[in-house]
Every structure is written in structure tokens, then in C-alpha cells.
C-alpha atoms as a PDB file:
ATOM      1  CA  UNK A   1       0.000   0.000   0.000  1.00  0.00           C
ATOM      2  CA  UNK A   2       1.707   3.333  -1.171  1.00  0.00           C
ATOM      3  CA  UNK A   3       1.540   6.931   0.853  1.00  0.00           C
ATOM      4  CA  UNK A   4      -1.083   8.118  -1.688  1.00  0.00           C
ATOM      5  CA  UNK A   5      -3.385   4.951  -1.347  1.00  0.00           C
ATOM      6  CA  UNK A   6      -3.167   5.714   2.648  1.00  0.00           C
ATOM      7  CA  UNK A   7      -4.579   9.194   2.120  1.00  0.00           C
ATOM      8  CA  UNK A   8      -7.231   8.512  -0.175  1.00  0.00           C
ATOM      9  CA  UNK A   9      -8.515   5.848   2.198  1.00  0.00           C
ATOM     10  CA  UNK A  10      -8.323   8.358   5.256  1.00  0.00           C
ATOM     11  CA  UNK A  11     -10.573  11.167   3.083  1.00  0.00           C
ATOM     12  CA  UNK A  12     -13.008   8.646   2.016  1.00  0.00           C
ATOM     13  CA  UNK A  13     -13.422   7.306   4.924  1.00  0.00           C
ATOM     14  CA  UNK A  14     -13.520  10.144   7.063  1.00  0.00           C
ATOM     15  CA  UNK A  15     -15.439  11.709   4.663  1.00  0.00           C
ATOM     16  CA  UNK A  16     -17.893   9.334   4.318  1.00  0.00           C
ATOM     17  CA  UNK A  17     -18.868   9.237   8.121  1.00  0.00           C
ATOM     18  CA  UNK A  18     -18.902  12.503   8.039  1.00  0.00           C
ATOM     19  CA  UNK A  19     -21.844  13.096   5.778  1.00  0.00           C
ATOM     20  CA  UNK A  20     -23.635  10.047   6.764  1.00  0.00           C
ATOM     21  CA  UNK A  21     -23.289  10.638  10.952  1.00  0.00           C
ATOM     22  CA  UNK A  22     -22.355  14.380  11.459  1.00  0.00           C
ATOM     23  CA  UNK A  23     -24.115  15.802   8.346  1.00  0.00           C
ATOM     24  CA  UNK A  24     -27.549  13.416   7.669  1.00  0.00           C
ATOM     25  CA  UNK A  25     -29.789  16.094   8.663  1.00  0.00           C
ATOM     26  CA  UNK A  26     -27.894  19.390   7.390  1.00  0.00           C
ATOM     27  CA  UNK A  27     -28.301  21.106   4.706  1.00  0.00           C
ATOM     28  CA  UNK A  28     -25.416  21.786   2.334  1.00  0.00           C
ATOM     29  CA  UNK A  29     -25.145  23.251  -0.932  1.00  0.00           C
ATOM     30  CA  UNK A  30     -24.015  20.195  -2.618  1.00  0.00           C
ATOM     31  CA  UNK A  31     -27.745  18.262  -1.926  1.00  0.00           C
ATOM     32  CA  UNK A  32     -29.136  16.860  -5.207  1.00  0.00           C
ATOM     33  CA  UNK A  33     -32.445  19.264  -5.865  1.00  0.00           C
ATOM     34  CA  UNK A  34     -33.665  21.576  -2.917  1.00  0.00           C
ATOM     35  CA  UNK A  35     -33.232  19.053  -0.578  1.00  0.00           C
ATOM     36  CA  UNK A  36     -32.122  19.822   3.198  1.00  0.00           C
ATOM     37  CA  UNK A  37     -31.230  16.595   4.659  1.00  0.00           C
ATOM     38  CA  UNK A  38     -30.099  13.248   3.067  1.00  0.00           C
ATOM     39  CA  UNK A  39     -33.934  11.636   3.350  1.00  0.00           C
ATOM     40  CA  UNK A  40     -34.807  14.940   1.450  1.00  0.00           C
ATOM     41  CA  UNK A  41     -32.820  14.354  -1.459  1.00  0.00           C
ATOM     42  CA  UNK A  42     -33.380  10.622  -1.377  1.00  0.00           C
ATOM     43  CA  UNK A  43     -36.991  11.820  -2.004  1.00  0.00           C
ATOM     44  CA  UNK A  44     -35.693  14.397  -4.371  1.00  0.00           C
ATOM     45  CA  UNK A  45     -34.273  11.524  -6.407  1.00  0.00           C
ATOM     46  CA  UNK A  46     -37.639   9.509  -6.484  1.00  0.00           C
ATOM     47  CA  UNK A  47     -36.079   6.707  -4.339  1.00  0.00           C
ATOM     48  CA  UNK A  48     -37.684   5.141  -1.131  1.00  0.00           C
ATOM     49  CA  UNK A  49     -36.731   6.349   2.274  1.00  0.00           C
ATOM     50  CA  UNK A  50     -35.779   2.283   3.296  1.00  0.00           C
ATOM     51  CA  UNK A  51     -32.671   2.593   0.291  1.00  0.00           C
ATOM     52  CA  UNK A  52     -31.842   5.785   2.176  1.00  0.00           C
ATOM     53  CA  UNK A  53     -31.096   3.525   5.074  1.00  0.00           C
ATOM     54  CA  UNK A  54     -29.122   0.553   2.817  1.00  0.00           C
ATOM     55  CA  UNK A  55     -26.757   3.405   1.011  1.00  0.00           C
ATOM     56  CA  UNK A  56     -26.083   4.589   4.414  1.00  0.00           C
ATOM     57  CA  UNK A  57     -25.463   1.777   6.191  1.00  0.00           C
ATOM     58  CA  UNK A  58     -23.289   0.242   2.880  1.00  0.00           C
ATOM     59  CA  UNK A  59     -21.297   3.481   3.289  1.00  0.00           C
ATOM     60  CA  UNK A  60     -21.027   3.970   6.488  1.00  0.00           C
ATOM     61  CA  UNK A  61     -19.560   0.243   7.031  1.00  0.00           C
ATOM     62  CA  UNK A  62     -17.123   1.120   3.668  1.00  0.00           C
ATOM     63  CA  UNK A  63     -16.069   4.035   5.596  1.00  0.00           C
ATOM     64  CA  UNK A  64     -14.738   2.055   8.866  1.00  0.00           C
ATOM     65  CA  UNK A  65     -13.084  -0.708   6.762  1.00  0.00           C
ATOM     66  CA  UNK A  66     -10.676   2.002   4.115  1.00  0.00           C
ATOM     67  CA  UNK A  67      -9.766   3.507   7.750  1.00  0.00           C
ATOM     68  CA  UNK A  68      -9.372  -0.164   9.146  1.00  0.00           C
ATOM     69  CA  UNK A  69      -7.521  -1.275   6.209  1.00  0.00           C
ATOM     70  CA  UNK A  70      -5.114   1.866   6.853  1.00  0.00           C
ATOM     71  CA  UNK A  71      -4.063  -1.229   9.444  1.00  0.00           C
ATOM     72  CA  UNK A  72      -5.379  -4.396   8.149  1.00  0.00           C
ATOM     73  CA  UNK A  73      -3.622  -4.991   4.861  1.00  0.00           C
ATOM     74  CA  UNK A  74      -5.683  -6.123   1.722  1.00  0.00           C
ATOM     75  CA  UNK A  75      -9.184  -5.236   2.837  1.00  0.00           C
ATOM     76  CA  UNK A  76      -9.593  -2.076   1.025  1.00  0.00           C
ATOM     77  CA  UNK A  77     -10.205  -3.646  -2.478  1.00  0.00           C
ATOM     78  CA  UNK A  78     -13.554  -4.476  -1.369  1.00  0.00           C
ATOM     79  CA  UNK A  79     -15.107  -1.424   0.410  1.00  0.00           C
ATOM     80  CA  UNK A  80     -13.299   0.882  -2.431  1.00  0.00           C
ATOM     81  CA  UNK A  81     -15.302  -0.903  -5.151  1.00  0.00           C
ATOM     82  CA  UNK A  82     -18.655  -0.683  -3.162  1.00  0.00           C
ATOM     83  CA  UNK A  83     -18.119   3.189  -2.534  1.00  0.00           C
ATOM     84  CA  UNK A  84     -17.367   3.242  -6.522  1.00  0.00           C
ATOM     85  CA  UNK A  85     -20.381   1.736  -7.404  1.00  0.00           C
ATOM     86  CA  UNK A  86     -22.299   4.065  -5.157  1.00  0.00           C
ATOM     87  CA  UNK A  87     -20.524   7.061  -6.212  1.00  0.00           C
ATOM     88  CA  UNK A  88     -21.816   6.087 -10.177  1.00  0.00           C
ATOM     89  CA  UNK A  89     -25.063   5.738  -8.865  1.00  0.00           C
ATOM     90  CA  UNK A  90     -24.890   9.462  -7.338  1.00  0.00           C
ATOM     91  CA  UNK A  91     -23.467  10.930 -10.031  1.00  0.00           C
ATOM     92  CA  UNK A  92     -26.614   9.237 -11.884  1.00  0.00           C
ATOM     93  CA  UNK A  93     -29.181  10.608  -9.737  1.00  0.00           C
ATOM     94  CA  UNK A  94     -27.854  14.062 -10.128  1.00  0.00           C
ATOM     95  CA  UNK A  95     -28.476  13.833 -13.791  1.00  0.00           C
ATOM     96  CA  UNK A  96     -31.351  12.516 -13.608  1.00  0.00           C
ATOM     97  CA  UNK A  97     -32.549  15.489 -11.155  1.00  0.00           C
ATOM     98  CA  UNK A  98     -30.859  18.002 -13.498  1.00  0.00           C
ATOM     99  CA  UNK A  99     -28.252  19.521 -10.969  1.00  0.00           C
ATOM    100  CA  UNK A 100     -26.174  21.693 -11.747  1.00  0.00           C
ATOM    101  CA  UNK A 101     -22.579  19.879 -12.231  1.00  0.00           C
ATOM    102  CA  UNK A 102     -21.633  21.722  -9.128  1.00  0.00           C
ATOM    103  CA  UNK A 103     -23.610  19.500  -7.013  1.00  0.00           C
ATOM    104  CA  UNK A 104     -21.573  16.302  -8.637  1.00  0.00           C
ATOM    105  CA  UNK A 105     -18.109  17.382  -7.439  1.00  0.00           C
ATOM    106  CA  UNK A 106     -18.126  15.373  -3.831  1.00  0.00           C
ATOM    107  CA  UNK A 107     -19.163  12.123  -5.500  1.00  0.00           C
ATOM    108  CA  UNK A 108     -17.278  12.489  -8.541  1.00  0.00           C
ATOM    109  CA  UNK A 109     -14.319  13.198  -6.061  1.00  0.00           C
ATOM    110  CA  UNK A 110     -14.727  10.102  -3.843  1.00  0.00           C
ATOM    111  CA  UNK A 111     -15.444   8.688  -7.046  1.00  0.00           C
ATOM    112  CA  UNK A 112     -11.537   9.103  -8.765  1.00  0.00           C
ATOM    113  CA  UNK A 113     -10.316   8.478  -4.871  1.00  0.00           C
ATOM    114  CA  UNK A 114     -11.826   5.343  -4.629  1.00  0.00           C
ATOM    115  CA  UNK A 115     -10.452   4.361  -8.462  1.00  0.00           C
ATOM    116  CA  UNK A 116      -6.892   5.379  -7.161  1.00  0.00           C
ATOM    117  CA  UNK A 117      -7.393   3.571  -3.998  1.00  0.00           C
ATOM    118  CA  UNK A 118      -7.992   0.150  -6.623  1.00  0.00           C
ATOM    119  CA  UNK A 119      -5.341   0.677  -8.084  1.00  0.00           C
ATOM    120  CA  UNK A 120      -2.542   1.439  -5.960  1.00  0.00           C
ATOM    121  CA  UNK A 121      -3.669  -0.917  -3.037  1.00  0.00           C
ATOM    122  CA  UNK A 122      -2.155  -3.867  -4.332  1.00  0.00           C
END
């Protein structure tokens, strides 16, 4: 694991439990629509409140494993691709809501982390 895979994990993960814990219920300017919390723009994106509750969750428990594997060696691969995945279906939703691209910069970003995290974490 190289320097530069170590610090991608640590944003991403840190990152990611810090929207999902510290940040579920705020509003920011990077919320897909006019939403104001995360079940907001769930809504905003036409998708149940329950799949609210599975992206979190899947995130939250990617989140603790990229700063685990910053100890555990070779457990990264797998919570890197799951974040990946999410981050394309983000990036999707924003389209489909018509955001401005603005909005698509934090998952893009954890989007190109999590692709250098695959491929320097060997």
C-alpha cells in the first residue's frame, strides 16, 4: 500500500462518516435538488426512504473498513469498489434530477479516490 493509497482511504473514509453521521440532517449546498437533509434528497431523487437507510449503512460500514484497512492490509479492495459503485449511482441521480454539475463534485471526487485507492492498493 503506497503513501497516496493511505490518504485517499483516510478522506473517504472520514469523509464518508462525516456526511452520513455528522451531516444526515444538514443542509449543504451540494444536496441533489432543494433538498435539506439526506432523506430529502433521497426523495428528491424519487427513491424510497428504506434505500436511504441501505446506502447509508453500505457506506457507512465502507467508511470504517478504508480507515481499518489503513491497518489491516488487503481489505480495502472491497469497500473501495462498493463506494465506486455508489458514487456512479450518485453521479446518476444528479443527472437525472438536473443539478447543476456543481452539485456532482463530492461524489465524482470520492469517485476518482476510490479508483486510485484500486489501483494502488495492491
Amino acid at each position: 500500500m503506497t503513501i497516496i493509497s493511505q490518504i485517499a482511504q483516510l478522506i473517504v473514509g472520514l469523509g464518508l462518516l462525516n456526511v452520513w453521521l455528522l451531516r444526515f440532517n444538514k443542509a449543504t449546498e451540494y444536496r441533489g435538488g432543494t433538498a435539506k437533509s439526506m432523506k430529502e434528497e433521497f426523495a428528491a431523487y424519487g427513491l424510497p426512504e428504506w434505500f436511504c437507510y441501505v446506502v447509508g449503512g453500505l457506506k457507512v460500514l465502507s467508511g470504517l473498513t478504508l480507515l481499518i484497512g489503513l491497518f489491516v492490509p488487503g481489505i480495502s479492495l472491497y469497500p473501495a469498489s462498493v463506494v465506486s459503485v455508489l458514487m456512479l449511482g450518485a453521479l446518476a441521480m444528479h443527472v437525472k434530477v438536473h443539478d447543476p454539475i456543481k452539485k456532482s463534485v463530492p461524489a465524482a471526487s470520492i469517485l476518482a479516490l476510490c479508483v486510485l485507492i484500486l489501483l494502488t492498493s495492491q
